[in-house]
Protein backbone atom coordinates (compact mmCIF):
# COMPACT_ATOMS: atom_id res chain seq x y z
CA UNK A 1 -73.42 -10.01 114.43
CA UNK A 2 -70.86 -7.48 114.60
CA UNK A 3 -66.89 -7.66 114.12
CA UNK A 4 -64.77 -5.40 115.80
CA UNK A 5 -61.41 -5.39 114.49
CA UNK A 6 -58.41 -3.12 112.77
CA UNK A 7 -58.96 -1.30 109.42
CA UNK A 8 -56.93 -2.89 106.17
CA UNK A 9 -55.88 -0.58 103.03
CA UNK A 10 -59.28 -3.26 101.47
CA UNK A 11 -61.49 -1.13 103.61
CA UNK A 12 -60.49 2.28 102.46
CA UNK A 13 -62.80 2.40 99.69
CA UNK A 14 -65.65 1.17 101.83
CA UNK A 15 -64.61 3.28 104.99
CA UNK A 16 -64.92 6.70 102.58
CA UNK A 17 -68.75 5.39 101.24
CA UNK A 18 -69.78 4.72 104.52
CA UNK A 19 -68.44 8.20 106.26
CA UNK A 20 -69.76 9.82 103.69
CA UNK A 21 -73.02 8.89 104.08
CA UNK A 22 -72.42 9.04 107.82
CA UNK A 23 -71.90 12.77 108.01
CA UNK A 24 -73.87 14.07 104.64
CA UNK A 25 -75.37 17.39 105.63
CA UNK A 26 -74.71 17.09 108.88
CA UNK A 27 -72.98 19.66 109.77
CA UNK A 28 -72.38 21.79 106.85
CA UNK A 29 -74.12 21.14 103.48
CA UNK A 30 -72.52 17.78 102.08
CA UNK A 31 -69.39 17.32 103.93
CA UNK A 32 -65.59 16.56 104.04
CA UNK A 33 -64.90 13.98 106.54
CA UNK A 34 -64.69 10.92 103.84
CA UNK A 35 -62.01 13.60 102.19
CA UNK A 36 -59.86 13.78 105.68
CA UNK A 37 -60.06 10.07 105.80
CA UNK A 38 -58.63 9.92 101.65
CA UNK A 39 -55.94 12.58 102.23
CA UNK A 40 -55.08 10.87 105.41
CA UNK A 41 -53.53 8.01 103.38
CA UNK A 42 -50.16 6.92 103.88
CA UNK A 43 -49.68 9.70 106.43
CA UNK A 44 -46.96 9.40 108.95
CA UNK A 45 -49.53 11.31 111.45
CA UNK A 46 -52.09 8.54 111.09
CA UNK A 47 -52.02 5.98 114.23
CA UNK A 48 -52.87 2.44 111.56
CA UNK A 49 -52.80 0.41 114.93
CA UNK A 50 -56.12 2.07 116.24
CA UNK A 51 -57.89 2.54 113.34
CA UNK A 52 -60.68 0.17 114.07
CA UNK A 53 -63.42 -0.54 111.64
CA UNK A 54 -67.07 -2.11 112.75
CA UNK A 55 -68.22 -5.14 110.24
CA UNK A 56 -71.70 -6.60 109.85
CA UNK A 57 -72.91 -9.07 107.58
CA UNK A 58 -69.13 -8.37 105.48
CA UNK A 59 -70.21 -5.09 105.48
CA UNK A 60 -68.18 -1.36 106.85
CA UNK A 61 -70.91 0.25 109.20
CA UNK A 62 -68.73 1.60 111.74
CA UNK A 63 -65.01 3.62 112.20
CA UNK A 64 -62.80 5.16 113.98
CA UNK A 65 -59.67 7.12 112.56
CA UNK A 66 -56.69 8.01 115.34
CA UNK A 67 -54.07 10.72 114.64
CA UNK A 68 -50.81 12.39 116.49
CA UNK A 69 -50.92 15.82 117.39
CA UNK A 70 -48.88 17.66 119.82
CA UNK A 71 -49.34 20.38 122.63
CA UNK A 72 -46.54 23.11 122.50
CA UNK A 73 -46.12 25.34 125.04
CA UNK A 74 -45.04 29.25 124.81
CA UNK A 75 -41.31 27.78 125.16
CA UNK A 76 -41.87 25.59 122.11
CA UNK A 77 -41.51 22.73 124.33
CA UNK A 78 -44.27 19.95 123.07
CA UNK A 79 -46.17 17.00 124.23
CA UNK A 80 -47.55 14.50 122.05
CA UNK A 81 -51.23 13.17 122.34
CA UNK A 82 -53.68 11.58 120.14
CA UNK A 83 -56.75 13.11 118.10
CA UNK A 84 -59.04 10.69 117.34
CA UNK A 85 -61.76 11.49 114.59
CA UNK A 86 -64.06 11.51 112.23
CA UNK A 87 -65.89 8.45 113.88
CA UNK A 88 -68.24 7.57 111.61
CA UNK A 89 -71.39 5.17 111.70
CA UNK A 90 -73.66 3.95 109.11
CA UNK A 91 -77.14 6.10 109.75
CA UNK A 92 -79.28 2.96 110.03
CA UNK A 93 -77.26 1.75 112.37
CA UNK A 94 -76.64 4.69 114.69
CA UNK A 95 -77.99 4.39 118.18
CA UNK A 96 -77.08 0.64 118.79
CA UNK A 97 -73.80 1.66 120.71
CA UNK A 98 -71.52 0.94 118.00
CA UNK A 99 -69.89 4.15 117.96
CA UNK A 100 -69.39 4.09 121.85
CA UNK A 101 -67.67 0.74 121.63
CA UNK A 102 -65.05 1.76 118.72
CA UNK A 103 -64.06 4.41 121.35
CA UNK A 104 -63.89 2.56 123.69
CA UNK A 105 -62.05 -0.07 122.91
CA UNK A 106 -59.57 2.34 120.86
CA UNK A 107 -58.74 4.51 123.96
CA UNK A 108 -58.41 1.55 125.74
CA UNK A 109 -55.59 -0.02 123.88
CA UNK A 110 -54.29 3.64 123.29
CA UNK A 111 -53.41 3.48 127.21
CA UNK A 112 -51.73 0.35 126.86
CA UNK A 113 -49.84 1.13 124.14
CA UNK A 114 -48.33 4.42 126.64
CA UNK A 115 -50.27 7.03 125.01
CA UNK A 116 -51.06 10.14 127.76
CA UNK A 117 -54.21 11.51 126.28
CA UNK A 118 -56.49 12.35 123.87
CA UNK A 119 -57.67 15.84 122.67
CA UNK A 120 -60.69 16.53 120.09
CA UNK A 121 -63.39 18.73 119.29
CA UNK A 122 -67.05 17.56 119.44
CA UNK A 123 -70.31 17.81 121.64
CA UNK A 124 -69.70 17.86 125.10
CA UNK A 125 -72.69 16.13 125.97
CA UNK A 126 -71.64 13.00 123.99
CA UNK A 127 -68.13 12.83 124.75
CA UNK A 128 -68.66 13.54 128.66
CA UNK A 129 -69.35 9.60 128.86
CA UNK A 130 -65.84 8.57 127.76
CA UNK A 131 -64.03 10.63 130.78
CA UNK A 132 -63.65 14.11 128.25
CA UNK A 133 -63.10 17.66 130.01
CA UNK A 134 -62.63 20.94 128.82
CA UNK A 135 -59.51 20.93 127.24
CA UNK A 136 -59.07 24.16 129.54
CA UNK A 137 -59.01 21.90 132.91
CA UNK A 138 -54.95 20.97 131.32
CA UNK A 139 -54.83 24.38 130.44
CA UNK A 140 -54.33 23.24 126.48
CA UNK A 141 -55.87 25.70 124.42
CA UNK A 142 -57.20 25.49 120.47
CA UNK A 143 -54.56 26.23 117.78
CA UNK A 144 -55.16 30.08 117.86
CA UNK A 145 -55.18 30.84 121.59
CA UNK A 146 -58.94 30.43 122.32
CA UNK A 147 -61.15 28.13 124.29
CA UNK A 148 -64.37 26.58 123.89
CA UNK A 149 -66.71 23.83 125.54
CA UNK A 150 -65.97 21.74 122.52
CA UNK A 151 -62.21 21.89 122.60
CA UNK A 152 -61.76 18.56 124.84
CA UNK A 153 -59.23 16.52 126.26
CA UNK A 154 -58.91 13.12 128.02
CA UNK A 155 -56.07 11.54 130.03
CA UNK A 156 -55.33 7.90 129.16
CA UNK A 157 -54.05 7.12 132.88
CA UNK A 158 -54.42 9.31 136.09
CA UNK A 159 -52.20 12.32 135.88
CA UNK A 160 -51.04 11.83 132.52
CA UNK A 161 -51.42 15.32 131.11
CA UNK A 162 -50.20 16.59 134.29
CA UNK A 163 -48.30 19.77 133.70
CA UNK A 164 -48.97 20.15 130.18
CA UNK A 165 -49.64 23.31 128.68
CA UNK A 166 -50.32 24.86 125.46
CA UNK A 167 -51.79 24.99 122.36
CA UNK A 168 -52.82 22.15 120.36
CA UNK A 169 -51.62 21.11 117.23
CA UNK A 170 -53.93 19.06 115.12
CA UNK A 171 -52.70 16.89 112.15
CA UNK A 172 -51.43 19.22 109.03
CA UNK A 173 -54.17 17.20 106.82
CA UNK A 174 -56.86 19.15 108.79
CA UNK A 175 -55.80 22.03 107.70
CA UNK A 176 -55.63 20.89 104.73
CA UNK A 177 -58.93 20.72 103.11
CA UNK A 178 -60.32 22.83 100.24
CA UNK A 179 -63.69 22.97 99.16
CA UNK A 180 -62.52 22.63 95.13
CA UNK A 181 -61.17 19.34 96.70
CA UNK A 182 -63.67 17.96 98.08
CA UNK A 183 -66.19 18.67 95.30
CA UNK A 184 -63.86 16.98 92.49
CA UNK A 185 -63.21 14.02 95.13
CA UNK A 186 -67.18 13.49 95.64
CA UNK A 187 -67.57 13.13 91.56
CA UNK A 188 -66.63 9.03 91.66
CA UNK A 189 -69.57 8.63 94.52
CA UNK A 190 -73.18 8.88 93.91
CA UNK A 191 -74.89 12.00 93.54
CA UNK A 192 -76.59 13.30 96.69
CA UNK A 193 -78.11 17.09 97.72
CA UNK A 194 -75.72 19.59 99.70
CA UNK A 195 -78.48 20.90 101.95
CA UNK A 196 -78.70 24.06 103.94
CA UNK A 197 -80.08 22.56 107.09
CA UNK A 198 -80.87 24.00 110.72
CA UNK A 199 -78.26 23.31 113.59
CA UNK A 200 -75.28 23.27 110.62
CA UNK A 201 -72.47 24.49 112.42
CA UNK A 202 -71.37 26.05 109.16
């Protein structure tokens, strides 16, 4: 049976494990998401009221980590939205859905709590299914200018992103991240292989 229900500071530990075992080669040899989740701590930017965890048998196989970021235009004037990300679930249990419902459910109580929209980068072809465009349809553009399919954005109510423009401005923990880092944070778990694999996106 699964429980559906809002991350406590007694899941961090578990949370970390689990995304890192979630994302491990997958797209880049090892990987840093469990890191983003550890240096997210305590940060003002973190939204703690839709950080949702997924529990089975007492256990963390599912998660879902919500951020602010902001859209500023070429005035400097900004709009705030949500980032939500890394969602992370446990390999043998991926496919059952359990992502799909953390979303869900999140973005859902993200509307009612008078958020506008959501922006994010992942595969188009997954995130299609939760009502994501090209970031590009509300003419909000990645950090440096560009655009690409898998710069996306969601409104959390019909016409909420209306006349917003700009680039987007993700979390300063993103940016954040060093490689020295995360190789000295990835010491206290167990020791797995950092694989070169095909379809890495770096």
């Amino acid at each position: 049976m699964f429980i559906f229900r809002s991350e406590t500071p007694n899941d961090y530990a578990a949370v970390e494990f689990m995304t890192r075992e979630a994302f491990w080669n997958k797209y880049q040899p090892g990987c840093e998401e469990h890191y983003l989740l550890h240096i997210l701590r305590g940060d003002d930017a973190v939204v703690t009221e839709l950080c949702d965890v997924c529990e089975m048998d007492g256990e963390i196989v599912g998660h879902i980590c919500y951020t602010r970021s902001t859209v500023v235009s070429d005035t400097g004037a900004s709009f705030p939205v949500l980032t939500f990300g890394p969602v992370s679930v446990r390999p043998d249990m991926q496919g059952k859905g359990l992502g799909s419902q953390l979303i869900r459910a999140t973005m859902a109580r993200a509307s009612e709590m008078g958020f506008a929209g959501v922006v994010i980068t992942g595969s188009p072809a997954y995130y299609h299914r939760f009502g994501f465009r090209p970031a590009s349809d509300f003419s909000i553009l990645y950090e440096d200018g560009s655009s690409f399919p898998e710069l996306m954005a969601a409104e959390l109510g019909e016409g909420h992103l209306h006349g917003v423009s700009g680039r987007i401005r993700f979390a300063p923990a993103f940016a954040q991240i060093k490689e020295e880092d995360v190789l000295a944070f990835d010491v206290q778990f167990p020791k797995k292989e950092r694989l070169r694999l095909a379809g890495q996106l770096r």
